[in-house]
PDB file of N, CA and C in Angstrom:
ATOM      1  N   UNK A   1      -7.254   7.504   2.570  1.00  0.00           N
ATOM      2  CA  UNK A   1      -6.676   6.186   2.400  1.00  0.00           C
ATOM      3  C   UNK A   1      -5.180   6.288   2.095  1.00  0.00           C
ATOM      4  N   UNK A   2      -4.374   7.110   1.139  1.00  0.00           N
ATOM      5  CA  UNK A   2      -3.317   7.823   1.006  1.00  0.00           C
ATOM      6  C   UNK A   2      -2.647   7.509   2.475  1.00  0.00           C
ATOM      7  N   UNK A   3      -3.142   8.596   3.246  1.00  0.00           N
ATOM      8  CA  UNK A   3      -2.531   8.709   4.743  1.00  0.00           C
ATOM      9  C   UNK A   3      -2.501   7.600   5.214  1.00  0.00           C
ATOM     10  N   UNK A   4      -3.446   6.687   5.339  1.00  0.00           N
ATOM     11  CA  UNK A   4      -3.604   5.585   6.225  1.00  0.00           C
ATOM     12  C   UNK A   4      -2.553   4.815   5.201  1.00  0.00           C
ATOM     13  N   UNK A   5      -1.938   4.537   3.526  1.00  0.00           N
ATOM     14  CA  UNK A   5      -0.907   3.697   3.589  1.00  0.00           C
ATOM     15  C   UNK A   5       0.072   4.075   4.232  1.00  0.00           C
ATOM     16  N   UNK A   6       0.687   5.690   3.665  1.00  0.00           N
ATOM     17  CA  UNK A   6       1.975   6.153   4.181  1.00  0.00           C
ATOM     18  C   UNK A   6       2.048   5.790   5.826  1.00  0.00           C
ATOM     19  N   UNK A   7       1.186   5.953   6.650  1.00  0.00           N
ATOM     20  CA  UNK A   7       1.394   5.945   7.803  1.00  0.00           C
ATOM     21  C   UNK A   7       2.081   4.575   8.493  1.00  0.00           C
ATOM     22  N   UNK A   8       1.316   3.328   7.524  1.00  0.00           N
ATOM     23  CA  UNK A   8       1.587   1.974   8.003  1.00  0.00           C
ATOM     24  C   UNK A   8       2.824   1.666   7.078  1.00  0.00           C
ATOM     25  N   UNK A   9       3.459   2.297   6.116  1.00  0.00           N
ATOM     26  CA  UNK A   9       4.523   1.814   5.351  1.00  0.00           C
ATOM     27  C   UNK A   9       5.584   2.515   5.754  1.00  0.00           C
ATOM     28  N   UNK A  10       5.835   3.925   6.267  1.00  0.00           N
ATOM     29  CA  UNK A  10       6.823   4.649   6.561  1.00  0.00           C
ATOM     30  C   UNK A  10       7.844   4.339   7.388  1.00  0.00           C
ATOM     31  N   UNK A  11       7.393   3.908   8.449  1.00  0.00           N
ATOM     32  CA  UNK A  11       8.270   3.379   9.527  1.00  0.00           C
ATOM     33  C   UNK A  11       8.782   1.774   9.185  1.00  0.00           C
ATOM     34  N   UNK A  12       8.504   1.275   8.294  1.00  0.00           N
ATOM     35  CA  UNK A  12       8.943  -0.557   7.647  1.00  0.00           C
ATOM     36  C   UNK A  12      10.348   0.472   6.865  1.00  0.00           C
ATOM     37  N   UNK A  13      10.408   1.569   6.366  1.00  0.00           N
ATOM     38  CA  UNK A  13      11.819   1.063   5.411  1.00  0.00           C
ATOM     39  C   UNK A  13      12.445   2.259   5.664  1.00  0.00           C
ATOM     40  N   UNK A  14      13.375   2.447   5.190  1.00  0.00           N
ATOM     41  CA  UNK A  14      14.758   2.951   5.276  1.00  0.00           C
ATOM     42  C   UNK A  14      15.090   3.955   4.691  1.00  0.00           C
ATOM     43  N   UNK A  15      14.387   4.634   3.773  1.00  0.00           N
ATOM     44  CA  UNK A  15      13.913   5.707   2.842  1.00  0.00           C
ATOM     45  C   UNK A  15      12.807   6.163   2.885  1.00  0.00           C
ATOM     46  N   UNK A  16      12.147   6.786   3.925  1.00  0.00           N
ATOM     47  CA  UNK A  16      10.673   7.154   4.507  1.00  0.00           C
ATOM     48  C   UNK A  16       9.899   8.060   3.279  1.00  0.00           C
ATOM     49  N   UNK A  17      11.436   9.161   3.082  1.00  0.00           N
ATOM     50  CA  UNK A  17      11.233  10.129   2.047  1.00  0.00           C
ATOM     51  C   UNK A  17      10.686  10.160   0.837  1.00  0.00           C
ATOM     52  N   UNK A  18      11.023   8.224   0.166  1.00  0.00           N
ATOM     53  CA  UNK A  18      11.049   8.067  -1.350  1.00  0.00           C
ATOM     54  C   UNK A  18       9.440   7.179  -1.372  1.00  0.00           C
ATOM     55  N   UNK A  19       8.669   7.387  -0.239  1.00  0.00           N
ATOM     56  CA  UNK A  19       7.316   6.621  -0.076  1.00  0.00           C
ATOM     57  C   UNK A  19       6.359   7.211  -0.684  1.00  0.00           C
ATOM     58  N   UNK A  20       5.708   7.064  -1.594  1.00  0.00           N
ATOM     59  CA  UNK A  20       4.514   7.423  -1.960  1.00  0.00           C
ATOM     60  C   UNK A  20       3.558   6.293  -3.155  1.00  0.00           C
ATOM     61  N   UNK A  21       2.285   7.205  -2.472  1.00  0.00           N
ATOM     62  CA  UNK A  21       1.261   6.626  -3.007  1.00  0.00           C
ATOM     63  C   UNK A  21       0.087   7.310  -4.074  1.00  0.00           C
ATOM     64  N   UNK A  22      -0.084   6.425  -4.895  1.00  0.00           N
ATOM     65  CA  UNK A  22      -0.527   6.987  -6.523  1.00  0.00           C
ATOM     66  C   UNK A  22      -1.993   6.651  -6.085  1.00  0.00           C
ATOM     67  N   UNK A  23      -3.217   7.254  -6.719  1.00  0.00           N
ATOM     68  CA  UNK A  23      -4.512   6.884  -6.540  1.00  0.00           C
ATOM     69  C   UNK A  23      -4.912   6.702  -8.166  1.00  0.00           C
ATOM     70  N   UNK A  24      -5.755   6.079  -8.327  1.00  0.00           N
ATOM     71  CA  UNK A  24      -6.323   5.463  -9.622  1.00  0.00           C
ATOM     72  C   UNK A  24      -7.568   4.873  -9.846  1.00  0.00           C
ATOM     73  N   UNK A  25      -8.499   6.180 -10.107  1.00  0.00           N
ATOM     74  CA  UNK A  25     -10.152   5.341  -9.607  1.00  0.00           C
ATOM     75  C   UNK A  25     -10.683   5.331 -10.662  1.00  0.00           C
ATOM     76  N   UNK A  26     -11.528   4.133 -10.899  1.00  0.00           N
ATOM     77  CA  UNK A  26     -11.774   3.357 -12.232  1.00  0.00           C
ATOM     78  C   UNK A  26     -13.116   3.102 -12.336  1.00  0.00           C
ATOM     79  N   UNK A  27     -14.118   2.212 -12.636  1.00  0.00           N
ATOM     80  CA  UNK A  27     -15.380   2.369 -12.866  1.00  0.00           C
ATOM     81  C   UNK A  27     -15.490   1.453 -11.551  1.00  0.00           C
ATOM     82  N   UNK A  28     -15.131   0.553 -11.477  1.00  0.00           N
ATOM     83  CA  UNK A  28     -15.922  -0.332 -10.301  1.00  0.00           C
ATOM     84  C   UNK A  28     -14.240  -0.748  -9.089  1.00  0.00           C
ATOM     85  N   UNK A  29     -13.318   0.403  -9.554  1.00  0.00           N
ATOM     86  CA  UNK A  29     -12.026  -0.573  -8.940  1.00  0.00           C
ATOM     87  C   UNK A  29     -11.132   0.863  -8.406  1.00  0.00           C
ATOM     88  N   UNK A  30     -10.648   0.433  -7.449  1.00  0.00           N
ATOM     89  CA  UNK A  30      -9.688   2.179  -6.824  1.00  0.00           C
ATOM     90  C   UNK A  30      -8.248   1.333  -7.037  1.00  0.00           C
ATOM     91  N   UNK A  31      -7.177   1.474  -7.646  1.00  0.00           N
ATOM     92  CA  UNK A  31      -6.304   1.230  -7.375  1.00  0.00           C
ATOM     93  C   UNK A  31      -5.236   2.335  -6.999  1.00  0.00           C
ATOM     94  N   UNK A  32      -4.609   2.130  -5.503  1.00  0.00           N
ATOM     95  CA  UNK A  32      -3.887   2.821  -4.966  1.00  0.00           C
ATOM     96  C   UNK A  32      -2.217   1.980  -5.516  1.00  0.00           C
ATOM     97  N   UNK A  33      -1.368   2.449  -5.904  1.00  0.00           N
ATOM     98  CA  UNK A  33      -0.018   2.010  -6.201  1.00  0.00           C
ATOM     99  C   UNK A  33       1.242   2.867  -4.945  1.00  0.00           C
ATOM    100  N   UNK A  34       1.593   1.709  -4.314  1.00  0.00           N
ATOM    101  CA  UNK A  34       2.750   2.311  -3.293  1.00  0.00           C
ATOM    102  C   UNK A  34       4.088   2.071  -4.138  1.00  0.00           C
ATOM    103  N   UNK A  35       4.943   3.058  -3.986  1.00  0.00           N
ATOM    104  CA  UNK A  35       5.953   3.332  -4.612  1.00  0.00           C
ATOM    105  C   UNK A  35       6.689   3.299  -3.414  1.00  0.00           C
ATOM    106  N   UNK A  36       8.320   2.583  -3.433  1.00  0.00           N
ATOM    107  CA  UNK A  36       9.411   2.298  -2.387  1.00  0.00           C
ATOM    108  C   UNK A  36      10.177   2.521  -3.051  1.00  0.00           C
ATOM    109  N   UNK A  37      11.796   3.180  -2.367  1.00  0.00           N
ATOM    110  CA  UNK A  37      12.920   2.452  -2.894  1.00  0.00           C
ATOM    111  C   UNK A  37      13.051   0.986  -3.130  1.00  0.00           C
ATOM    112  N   UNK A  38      14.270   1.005  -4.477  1.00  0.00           N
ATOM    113  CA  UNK A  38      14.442  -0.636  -4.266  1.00  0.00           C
ATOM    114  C   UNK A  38      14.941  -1.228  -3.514  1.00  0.00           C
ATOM    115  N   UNK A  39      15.832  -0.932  -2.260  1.00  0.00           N
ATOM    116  CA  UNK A  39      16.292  -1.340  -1.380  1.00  0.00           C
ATOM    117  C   UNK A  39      14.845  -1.563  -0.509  1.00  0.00           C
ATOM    118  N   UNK A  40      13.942  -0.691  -0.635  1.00  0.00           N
ATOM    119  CA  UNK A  40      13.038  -1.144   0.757  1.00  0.00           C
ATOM    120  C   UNK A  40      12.001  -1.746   0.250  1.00  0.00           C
ATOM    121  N   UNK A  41      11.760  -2.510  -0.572  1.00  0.00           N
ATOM    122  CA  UNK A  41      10.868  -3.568  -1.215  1.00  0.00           C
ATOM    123  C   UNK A  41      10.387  -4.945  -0.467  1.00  0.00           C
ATOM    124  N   UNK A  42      11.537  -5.647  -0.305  1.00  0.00           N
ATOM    125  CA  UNK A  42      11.759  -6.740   0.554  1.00  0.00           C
ATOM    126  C   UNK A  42      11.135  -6.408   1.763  1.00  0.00           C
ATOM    127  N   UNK A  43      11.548  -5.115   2.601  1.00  0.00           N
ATOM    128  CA  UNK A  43      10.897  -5.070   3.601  1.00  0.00           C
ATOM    129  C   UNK A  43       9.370  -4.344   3.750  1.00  0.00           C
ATOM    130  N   UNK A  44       8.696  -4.182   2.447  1.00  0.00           N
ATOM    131  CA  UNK A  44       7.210  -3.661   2.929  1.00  0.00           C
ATOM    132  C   UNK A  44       6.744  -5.515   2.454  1.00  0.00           C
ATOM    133  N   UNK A  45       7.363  -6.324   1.715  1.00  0.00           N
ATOM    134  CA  UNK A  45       6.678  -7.531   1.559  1.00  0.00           C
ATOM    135  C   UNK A  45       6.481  -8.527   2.865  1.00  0.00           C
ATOM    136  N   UNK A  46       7.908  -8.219   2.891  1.00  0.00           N
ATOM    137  CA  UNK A  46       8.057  -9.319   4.123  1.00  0.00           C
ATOM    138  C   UNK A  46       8.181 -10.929   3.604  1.00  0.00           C
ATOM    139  N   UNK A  47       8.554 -11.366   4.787  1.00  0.00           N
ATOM    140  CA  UNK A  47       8.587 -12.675   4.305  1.00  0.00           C
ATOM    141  C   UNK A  47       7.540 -13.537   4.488  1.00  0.00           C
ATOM    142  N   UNK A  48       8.024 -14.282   3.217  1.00  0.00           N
ATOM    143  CA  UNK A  48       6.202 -14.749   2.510  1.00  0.00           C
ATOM    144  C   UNK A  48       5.180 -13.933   2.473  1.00  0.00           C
ATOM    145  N   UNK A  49       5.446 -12.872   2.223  1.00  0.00           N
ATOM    146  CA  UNK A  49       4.669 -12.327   1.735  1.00  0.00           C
ATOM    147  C   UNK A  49       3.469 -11.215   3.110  1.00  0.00           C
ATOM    148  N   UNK A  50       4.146 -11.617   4.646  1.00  0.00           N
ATOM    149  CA  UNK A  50       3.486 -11.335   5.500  1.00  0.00           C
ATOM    150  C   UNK A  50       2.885 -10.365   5.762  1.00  0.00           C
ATOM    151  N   UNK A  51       4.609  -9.253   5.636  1.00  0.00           N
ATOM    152  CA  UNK A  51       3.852  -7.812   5.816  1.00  0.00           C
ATOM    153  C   UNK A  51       2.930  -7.035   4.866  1.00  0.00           C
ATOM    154  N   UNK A  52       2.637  -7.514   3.327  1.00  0.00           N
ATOM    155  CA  UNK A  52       2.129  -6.973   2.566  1.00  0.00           C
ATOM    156  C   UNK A  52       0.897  -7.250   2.556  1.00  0.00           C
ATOM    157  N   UNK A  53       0.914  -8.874   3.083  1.00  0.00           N
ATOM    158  CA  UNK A  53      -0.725  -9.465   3.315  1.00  0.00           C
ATOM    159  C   UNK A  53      -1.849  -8.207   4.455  1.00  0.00           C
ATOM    160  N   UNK A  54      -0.901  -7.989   5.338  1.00  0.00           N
ATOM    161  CA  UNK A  54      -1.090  -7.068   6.323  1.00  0.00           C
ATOM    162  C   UNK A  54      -1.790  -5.885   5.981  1.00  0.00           C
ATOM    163  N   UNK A  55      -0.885  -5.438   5.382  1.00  0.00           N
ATOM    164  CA  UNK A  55      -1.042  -4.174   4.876  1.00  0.00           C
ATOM    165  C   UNK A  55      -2.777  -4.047   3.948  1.00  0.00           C
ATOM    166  N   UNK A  56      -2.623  -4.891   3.386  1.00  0.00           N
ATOM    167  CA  UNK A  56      -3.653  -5.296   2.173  1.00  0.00           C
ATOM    168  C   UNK A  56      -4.973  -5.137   3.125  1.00  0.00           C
ATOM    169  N   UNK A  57      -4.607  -5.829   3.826  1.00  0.00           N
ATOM    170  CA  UNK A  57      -6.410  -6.666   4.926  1.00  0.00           C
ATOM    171  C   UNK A  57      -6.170  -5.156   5.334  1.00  0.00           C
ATOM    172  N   UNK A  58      -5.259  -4.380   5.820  1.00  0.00           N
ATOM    173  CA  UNK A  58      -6.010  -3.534   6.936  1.00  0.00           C
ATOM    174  C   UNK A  58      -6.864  -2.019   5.709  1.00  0.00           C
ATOM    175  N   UNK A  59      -5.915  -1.970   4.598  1.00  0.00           N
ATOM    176  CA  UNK A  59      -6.998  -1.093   3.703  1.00  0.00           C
ATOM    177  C   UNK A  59      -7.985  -1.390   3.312  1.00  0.00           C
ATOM    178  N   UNK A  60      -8.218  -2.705   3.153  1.00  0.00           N
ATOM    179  CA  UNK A  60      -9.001  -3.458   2.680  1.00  0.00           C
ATOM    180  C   UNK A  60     -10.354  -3.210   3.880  1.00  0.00           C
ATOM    181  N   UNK A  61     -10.052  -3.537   4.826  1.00  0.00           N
ATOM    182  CA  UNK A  61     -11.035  -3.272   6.058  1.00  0.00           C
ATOM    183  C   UNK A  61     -11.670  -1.804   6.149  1.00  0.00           C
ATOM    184  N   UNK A  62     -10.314  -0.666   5.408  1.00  0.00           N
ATOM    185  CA  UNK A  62     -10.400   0.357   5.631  1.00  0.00           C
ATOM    186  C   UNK A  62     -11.216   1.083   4.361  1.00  0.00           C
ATOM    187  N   UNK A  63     -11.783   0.343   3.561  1.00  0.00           N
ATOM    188  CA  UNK A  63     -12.419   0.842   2.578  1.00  0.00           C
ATOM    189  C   UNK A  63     -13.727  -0.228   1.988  1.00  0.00           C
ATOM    190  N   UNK A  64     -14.143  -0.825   3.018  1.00  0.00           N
ATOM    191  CA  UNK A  64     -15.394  -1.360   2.855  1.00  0.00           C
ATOM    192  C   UNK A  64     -16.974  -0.621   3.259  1.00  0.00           C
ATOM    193  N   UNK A  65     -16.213   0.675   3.351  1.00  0.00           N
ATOM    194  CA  UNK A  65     -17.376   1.944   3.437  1.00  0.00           C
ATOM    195  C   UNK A  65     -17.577   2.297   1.317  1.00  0.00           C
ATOM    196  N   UNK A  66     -16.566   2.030   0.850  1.00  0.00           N
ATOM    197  CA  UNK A  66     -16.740   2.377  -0.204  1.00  0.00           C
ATOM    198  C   UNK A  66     -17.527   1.150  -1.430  1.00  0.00           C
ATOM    199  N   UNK A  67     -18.123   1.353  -2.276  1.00  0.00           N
ATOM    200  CA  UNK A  67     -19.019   1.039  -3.103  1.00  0.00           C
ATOM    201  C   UNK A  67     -18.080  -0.279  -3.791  1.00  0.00           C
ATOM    202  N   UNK A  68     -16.551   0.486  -3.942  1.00  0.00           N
ATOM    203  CA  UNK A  68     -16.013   0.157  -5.287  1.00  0.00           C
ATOM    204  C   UNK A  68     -14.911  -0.755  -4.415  1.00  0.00           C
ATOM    205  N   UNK A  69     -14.109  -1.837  -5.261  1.00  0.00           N
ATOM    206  CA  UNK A  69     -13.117  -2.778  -4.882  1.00  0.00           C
ATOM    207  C   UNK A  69     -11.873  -1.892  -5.051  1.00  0.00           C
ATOM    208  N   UNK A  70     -11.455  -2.274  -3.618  1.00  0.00           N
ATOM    209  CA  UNK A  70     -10.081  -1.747  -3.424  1.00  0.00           C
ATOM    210  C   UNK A  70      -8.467  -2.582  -3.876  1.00  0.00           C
ATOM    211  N   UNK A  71      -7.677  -2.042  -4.553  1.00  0.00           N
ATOM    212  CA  UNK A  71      -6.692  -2.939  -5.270  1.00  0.00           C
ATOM    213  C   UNK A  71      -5.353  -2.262  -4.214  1.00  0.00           C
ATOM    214  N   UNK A  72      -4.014  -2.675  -3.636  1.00  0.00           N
ATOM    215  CA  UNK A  72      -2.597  -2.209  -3.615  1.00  0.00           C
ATOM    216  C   UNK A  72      -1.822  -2.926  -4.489  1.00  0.00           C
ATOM    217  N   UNK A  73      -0.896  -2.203  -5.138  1.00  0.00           N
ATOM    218  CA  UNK A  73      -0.035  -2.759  -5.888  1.00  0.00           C
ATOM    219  C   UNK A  73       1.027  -2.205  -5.231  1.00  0.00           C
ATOM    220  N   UNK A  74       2.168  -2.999  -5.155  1.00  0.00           N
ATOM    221  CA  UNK A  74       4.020  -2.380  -4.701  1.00  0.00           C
ATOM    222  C   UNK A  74       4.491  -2.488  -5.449  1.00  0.00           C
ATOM    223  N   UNK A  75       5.515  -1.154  -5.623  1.00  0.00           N
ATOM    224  CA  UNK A  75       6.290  -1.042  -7.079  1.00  0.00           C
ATOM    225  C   UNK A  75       7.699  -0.497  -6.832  1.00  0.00           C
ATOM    226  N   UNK A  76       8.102  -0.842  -7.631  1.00  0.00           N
ATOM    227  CA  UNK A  76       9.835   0.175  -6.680  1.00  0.00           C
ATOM    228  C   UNK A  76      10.190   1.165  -7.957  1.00  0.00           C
TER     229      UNK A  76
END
């Protein structure tokens, strides 16, 4: 799941390098945390919120093999 964010966030910003993603698995909840520069914030959100909605549904799709609720948080 890792791979599958970096893959869909890397090419949105401008600092490919400073991309990463934290894992955090909890009793009933996985929270993955994507880390950006602050310059490339704006662009993993998008406007209104588009590209992040995006992003969300497609892990979201991508982890309904798993038991437990999947969370993304963006953080700079």
């Amino acid at each position: 799941m890792i791979g599958l964010i970096e893959t869909i966030v890397k090419p949105l910003v401008d600092e490919p390098d400073l991309v990463s993603v934290e894992e955090d698995v909890q009793d009933k909840v996985i929270v993955y945390r994507l880390t950006v520069s602050r310059s490339d914030v704006g662009k993993v959100i998008g406007k209104q919120g588009r590209i992040a909605r995006a992003v969300r549904t497609v892990v979201y799709a991508a982890g309904t093999r798993s038991s437990k609720r999947i969370q993304l948080e963006i953080n700079d």
